[in-house]
Protein backbone atom coordinates (compact mmCIF):
# COMPACT_ATOMS: atom_id res chain seq x y z
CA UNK A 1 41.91 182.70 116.55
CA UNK A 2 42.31 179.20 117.83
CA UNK A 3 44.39 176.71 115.52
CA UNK A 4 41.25 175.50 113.89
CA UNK A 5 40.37 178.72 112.45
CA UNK A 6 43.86 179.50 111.21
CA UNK A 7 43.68 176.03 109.54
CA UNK A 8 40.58 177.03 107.81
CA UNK A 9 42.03 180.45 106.93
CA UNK A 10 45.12 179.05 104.99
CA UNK A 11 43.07 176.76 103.34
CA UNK A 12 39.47 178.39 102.02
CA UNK A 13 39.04 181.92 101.30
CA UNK A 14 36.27 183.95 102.74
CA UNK A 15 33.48 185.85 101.91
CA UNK A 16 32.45 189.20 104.01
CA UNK A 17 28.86 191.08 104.32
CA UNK A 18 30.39 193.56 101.67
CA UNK A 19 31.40 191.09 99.00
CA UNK A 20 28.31 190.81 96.56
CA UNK A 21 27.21 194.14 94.06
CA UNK A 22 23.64 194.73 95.69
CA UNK A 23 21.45 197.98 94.08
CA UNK A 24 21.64 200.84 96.63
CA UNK A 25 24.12 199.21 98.50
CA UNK A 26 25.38 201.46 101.64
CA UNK A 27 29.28 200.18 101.73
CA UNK A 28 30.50 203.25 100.85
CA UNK A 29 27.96 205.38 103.15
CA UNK A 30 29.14 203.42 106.59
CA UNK A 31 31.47 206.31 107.47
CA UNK A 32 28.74 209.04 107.52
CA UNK A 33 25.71 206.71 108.54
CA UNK A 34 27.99 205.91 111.69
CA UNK A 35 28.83 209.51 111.89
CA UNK A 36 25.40 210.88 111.35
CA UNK A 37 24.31 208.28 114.11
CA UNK A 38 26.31 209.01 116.84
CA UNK A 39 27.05 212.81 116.83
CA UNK A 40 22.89 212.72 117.22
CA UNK A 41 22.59 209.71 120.08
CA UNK A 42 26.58 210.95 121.67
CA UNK A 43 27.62 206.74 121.63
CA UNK A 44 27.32 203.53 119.64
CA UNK A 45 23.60 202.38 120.22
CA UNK A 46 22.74 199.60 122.39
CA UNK A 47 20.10 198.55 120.22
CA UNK A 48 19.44 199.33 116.40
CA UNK A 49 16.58 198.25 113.94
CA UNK A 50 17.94 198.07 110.22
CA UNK A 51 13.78 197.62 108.66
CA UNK A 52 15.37 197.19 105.17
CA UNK A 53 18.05 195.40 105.74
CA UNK A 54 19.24 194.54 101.93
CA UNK A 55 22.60 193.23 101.95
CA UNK A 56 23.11 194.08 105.64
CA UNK A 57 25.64 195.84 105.31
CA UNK A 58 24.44 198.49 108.07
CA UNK A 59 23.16 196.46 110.80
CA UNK A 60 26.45 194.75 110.56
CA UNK A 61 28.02 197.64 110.75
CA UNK A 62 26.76 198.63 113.53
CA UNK A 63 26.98 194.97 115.38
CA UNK A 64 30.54 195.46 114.98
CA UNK A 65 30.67 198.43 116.75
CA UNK A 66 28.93 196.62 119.47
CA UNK A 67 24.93 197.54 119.02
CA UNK A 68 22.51 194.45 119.83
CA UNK A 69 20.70 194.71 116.09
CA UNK A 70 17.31 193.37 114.54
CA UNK A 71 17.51 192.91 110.71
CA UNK A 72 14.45 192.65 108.62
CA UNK A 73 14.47 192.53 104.58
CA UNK A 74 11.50 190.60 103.12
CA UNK A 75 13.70 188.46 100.39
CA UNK A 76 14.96 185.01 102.18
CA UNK A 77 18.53 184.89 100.40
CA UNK A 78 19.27 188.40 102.06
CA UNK A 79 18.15 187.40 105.56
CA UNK A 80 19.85 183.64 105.61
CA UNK A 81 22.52 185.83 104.89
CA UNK A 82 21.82 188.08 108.03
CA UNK A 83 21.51 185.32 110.31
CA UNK A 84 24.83 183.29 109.09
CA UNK A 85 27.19 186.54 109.62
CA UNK A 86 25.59 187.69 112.51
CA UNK A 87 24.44 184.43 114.50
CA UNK A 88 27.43 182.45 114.06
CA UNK A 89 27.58 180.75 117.67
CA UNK A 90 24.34 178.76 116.47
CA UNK A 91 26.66 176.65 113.96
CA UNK A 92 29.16 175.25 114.11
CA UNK A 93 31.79 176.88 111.94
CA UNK A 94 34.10 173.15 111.90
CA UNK A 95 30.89 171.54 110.39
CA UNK A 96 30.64 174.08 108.00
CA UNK A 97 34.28 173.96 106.80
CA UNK A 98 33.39 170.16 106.74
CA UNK A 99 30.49 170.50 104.44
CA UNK A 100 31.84 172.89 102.28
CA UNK A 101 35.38 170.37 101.80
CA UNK A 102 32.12 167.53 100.75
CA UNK A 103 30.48 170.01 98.30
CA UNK A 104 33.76 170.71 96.85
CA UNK A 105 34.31 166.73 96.06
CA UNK A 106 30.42 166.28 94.56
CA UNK A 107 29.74 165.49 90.92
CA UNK A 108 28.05 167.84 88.80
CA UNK A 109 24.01 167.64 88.38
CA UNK A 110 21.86 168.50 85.35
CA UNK A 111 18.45 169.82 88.05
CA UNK A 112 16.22 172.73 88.12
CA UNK A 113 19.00 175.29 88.12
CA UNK A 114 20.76 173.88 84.94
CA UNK A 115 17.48 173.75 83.07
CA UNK A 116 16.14 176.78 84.72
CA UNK A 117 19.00 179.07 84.28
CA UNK A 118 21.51 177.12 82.61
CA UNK A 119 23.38 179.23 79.65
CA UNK A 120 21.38 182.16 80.36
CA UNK A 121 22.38 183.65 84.23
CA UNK A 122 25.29 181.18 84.84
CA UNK A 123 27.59 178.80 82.81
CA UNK A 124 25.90 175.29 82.13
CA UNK A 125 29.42 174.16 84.30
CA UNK A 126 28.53 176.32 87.17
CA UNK A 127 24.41 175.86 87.41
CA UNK A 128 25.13 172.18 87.52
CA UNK A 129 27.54 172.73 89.93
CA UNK A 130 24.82 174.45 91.78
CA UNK A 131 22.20 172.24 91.20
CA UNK A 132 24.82 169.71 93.57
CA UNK A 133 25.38 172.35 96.11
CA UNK A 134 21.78 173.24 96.52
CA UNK A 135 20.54 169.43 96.48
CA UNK A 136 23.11 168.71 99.36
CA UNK A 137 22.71 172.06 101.00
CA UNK A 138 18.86 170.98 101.37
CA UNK A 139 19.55 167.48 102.89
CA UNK A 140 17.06 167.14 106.02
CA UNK A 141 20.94 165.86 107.66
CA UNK A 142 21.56 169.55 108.26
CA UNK A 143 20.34 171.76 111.34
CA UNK A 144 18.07 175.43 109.55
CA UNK A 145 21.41 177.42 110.88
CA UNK A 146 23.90 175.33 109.14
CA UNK A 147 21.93 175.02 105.90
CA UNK A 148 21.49 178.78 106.18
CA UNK A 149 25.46 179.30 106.28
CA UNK A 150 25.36 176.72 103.19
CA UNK A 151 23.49 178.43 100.98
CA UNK A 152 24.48 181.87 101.92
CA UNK A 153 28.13 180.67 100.80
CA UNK A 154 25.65 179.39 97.56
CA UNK A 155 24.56 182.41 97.05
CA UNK A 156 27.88 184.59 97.19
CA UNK A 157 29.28 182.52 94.65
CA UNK A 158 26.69 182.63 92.10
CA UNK A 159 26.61 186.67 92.58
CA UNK A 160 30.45 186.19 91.88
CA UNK A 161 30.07 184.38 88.42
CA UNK A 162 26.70 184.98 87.08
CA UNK A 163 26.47 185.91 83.94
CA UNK A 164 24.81 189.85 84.57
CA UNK A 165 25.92 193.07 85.60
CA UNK A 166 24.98 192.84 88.85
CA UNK A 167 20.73 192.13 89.03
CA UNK A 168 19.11 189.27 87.22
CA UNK A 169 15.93 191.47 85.24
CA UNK A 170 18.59 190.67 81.94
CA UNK A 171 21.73 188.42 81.53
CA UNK A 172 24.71 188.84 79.30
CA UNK A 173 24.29 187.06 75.81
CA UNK A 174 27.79 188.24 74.44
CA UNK A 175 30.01 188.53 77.38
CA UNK A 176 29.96 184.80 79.31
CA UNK A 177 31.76 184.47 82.67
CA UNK A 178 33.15 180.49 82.66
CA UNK A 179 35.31 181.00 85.80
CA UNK A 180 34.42 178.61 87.68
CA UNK A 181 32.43 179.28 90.62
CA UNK A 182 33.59 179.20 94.43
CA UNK A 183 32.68 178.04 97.73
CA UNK A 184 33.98 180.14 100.20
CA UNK A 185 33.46 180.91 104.27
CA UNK A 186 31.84 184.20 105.88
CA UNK A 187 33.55 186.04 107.72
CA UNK A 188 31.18 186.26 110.84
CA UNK A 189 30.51 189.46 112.69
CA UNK A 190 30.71 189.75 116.83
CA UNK A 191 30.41 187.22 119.04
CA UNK A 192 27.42 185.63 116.87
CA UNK A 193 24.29 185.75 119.41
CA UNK A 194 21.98 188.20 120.45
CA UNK A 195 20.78 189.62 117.43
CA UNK A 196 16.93 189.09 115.49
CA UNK A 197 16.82 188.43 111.99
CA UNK A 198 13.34 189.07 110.31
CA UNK A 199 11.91 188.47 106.97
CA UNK A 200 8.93 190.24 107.09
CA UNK A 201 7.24 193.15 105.69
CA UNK A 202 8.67 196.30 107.25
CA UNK A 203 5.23 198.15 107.95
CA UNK A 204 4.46 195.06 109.68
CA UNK A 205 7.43 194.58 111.63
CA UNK A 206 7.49 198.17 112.76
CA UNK A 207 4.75 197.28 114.84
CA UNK A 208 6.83 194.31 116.59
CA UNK A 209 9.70 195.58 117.74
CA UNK A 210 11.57 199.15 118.95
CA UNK A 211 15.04 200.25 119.48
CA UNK A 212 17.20 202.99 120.14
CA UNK A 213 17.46 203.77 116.50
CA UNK A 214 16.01 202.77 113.36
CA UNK A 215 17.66 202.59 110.18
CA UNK A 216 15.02 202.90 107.22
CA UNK A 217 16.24 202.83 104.05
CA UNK A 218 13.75 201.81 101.44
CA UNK A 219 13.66 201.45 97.86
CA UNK A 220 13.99 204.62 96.02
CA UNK A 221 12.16 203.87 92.57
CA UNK A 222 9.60 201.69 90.59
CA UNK A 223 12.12 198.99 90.40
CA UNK A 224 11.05 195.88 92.80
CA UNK A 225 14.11 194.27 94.32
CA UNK A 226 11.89 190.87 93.88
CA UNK A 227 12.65 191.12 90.11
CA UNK A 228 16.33 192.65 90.41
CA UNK A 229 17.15 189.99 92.37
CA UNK A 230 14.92 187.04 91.65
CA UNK A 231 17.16 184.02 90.81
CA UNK A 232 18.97 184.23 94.36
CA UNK A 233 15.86 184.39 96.13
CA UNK A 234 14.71 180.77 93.79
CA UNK A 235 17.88 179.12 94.76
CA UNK A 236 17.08 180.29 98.57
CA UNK A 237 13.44 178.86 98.57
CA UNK A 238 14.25 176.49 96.87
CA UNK A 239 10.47 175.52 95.90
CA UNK A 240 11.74 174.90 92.24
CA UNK A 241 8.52 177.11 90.88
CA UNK A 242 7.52 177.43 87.00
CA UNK A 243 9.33 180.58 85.41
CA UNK A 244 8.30 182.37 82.89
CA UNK A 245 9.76 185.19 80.02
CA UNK A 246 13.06 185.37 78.87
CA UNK A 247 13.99 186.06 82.53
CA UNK A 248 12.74 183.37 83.77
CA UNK A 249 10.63 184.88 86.31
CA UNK A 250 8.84 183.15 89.22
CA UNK A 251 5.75 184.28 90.32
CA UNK A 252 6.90 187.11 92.76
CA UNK A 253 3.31 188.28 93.63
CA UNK A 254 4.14 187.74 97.42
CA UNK A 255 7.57 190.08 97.61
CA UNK A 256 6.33 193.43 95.75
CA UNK A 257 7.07 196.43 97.98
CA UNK A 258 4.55 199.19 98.02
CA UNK A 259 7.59 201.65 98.41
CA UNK A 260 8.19 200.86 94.78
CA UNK A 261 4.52 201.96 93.80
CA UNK A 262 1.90 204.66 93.91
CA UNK A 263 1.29 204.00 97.73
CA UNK A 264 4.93 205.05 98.54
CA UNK A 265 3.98 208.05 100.15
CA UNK A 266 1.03 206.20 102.58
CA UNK A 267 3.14 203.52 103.52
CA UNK A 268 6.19 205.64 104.11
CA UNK A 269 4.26 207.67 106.34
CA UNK A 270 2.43 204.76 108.78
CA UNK A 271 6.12 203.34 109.41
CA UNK A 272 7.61 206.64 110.23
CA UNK A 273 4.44 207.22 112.30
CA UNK A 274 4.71 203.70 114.34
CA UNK A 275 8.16 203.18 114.49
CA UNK A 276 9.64 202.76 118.40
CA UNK A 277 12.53 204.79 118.80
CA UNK A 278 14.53 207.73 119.99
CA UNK A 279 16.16 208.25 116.68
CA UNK A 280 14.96 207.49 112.76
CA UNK A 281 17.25 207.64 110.64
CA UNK A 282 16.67 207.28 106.81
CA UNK A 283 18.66 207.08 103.61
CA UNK A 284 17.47 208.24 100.53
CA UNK A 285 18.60 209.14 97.18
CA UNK A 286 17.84 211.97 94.91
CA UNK A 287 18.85 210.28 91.27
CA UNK A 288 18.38 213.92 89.50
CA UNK A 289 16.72 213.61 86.31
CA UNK A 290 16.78 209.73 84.54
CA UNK A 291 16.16 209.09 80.79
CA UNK A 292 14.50 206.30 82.29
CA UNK A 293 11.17 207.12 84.52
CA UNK A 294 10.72 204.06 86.45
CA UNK A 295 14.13 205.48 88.25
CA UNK A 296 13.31 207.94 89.63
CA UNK A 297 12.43 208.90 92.68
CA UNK A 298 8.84 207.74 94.13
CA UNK A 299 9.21 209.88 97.47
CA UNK A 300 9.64 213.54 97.05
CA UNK A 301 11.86 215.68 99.75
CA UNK A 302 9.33 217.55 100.98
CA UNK A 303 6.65 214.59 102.05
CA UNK A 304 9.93 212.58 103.69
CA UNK A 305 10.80 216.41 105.61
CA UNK A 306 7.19 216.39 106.19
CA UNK A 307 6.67 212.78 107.78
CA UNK A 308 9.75 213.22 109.96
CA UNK A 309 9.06 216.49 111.39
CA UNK A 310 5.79 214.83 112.51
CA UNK A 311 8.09 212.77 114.95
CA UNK A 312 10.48 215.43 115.98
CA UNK A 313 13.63 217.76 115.01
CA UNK A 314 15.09 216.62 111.63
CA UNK A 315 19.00 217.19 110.29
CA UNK A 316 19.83 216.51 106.47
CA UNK A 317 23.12 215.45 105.58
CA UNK A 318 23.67 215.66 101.64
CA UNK A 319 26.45 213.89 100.39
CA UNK A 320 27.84 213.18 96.79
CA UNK A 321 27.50 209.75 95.90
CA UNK A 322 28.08 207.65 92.54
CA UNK A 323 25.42 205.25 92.55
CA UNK A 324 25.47 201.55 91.24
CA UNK A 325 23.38 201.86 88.33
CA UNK A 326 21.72 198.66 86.46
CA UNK A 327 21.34 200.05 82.92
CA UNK A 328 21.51 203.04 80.60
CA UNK A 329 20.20 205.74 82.87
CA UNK A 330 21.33 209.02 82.67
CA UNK A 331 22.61 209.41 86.68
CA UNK A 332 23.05 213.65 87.30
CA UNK A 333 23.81 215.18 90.07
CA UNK A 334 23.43 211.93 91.82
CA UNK A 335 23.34 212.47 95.79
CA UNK A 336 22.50 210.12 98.95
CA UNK A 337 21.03 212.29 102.23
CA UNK A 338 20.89 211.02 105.28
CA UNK A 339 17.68 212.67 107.18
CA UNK A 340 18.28 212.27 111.38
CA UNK A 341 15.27 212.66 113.00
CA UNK A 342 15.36 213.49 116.96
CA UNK A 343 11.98 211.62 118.02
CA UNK A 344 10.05 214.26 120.22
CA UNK A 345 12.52 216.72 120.11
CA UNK A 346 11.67 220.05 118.58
């Protein structure tokens, strides 16, 4: 660390890929993903395609053990995210303490976020404080990569004081967070080149790109990640669209997965089918039985054991898991598997 960085260490906290509450979020799997991954390939991967990317926490997981990684989610806030931990060396990390010390001096401003979701998902204080952020953030005076690192520091500090338990399909009406919110600075991954970020859809990617393994790990239920997560994806577009409901909803036509729907099982089985690589790994989770039937599960066991075995020798690794949960559903016997599949092995 060079006396810059220590500078900006004392001075500004920091942020990591971990620090946001994300819905299936694989923090606490790293151990036996890693594990899983290279008991079956005998080393760290050169290469390694996270499809559904999420929070990233995976493919950065694996960049810092030294894989070369491609990360694809189709939401924009979770792959400016990607690119700002993982492609560092294409900013510079001075001008981005710089802008953040600006942002911290800049006057509050009543704009689309305040009116939007003002005294609903975040404090009147803190949306104007992010209507300022994002206006400056947006300034045609900053490079793509440095507005990326911007708002991806944005975005980690609204998930830190927004007024929900962790998605945005409700906000809190008695419970009101007034902390202020703060800017802070990732803490990057690697030596920050080399890897692709995508935002793309993943049956379409699959067709792009290959790698030594890919990580698929798609959503489990009914529940569209669009909606769960649809205010940080308006603040990273930043197209200031009409909303609608008491959620205050933009049209999200564009970002509905088919994993979430009743062509799960088709989709699921043309990426398996195309995907490039000598190992496929895939998360899923068995949620038992739900009170609420939009959680459970829209891929059973046996079509996932029967897609895989299509492409070669499959292991299942079952492992207890406490999931993070975004209402009153009834979460028994809650386990996370990790299926290994040996492509054209048998």
């Amino acid at each position: 660390m060079n006396s810059f960085e220590a500078g900006v260490q004392s001075c500004r906290s920091r942020f990591d890929v971990n620090n946001r509450r994300y819905l299936g979020s694989k923090t606490k799997l790293l151990p036996s993903i890693e594990k899983s991954v290279l008991a079956a390939l005998g080393r760290v991967p050169e290469t390694f395609f996270d499809i559904f990317a999420g929070s990233g926490v995976v493919g950065c997981h694996f960049a810092n053990l030294g894989s070369r990684v491609v990360m694809n989610d189709i939401l924009l806030h979770n792959s400016i995210a990607h690119e700002t931990f993982l492609n560092h060396a294409h900013y510079s990390r001075e001008s981005l303490a710089t802008q953040l010390d600006q942002m911290d001096e800049l006057k509050p401003l009543s704009g689309y976020i305040t009116g939007t979701f003002g005294d609903r998902y975040f404090s009147r204080e803190n949306a104007m404080m992010f209507d300022a952020w994002m206006e400056f953030a947006n300034s045609a005076a900053h490079p793509a990569q440095l507005r990326s690192a911007l708002i991806t520091s944005i975005i980690y500090a609204a998930d830190k004081v927004a007024q929900t338990v962790g998605h945005y399909d409700a906000f809190l009406r008695s419970s009101k967070r007034t902390k202020p919110a703060q800017l802070q600075l990732p803490e990057t991954i690697g030596k920050g080149t080399g890897h692709l970020i995508l935002t793309m859809d993943a049956n379409i990617a699959v067709n792009h790109f290959e790698a030594e393994v890919m990580y698929i790990d798609p959503p489990y239920n009914s529940r569209q990640y669009s909606d769960t997560y649809h205010v940080l994806e308006n603040l990273a577009r930043w197209e200031k669209p009409p909303v609608f409901g008491v959620s205050r909803k933009m049209d999200r036509t564009c970002l509905k997965s088919p994993y979430s729907g009743r062509f799960a099982e088709e989709v699921f089985e043309e990426l398996v089918l195309n995907a490039k690589a000598d190992l496929i790994v895939l998360s899923y989770s068995n949620t038992g039985k739900s009170r609420i039937a939009r959680s459970n599960n829209v891929l059973s066991d046996q079509h996932i054991l029967k897609v895989l075995k299509s492409r070669g020798r499959v292991d299942v690794k079952v492992l207890p898991y406490k999931e993070f949960s975004v209402g009153k559903t009834s979460i028994r016997q809650h386990t996370e598997r990790v299926f290994v599949c040996r492509v054209g092995q048998r």
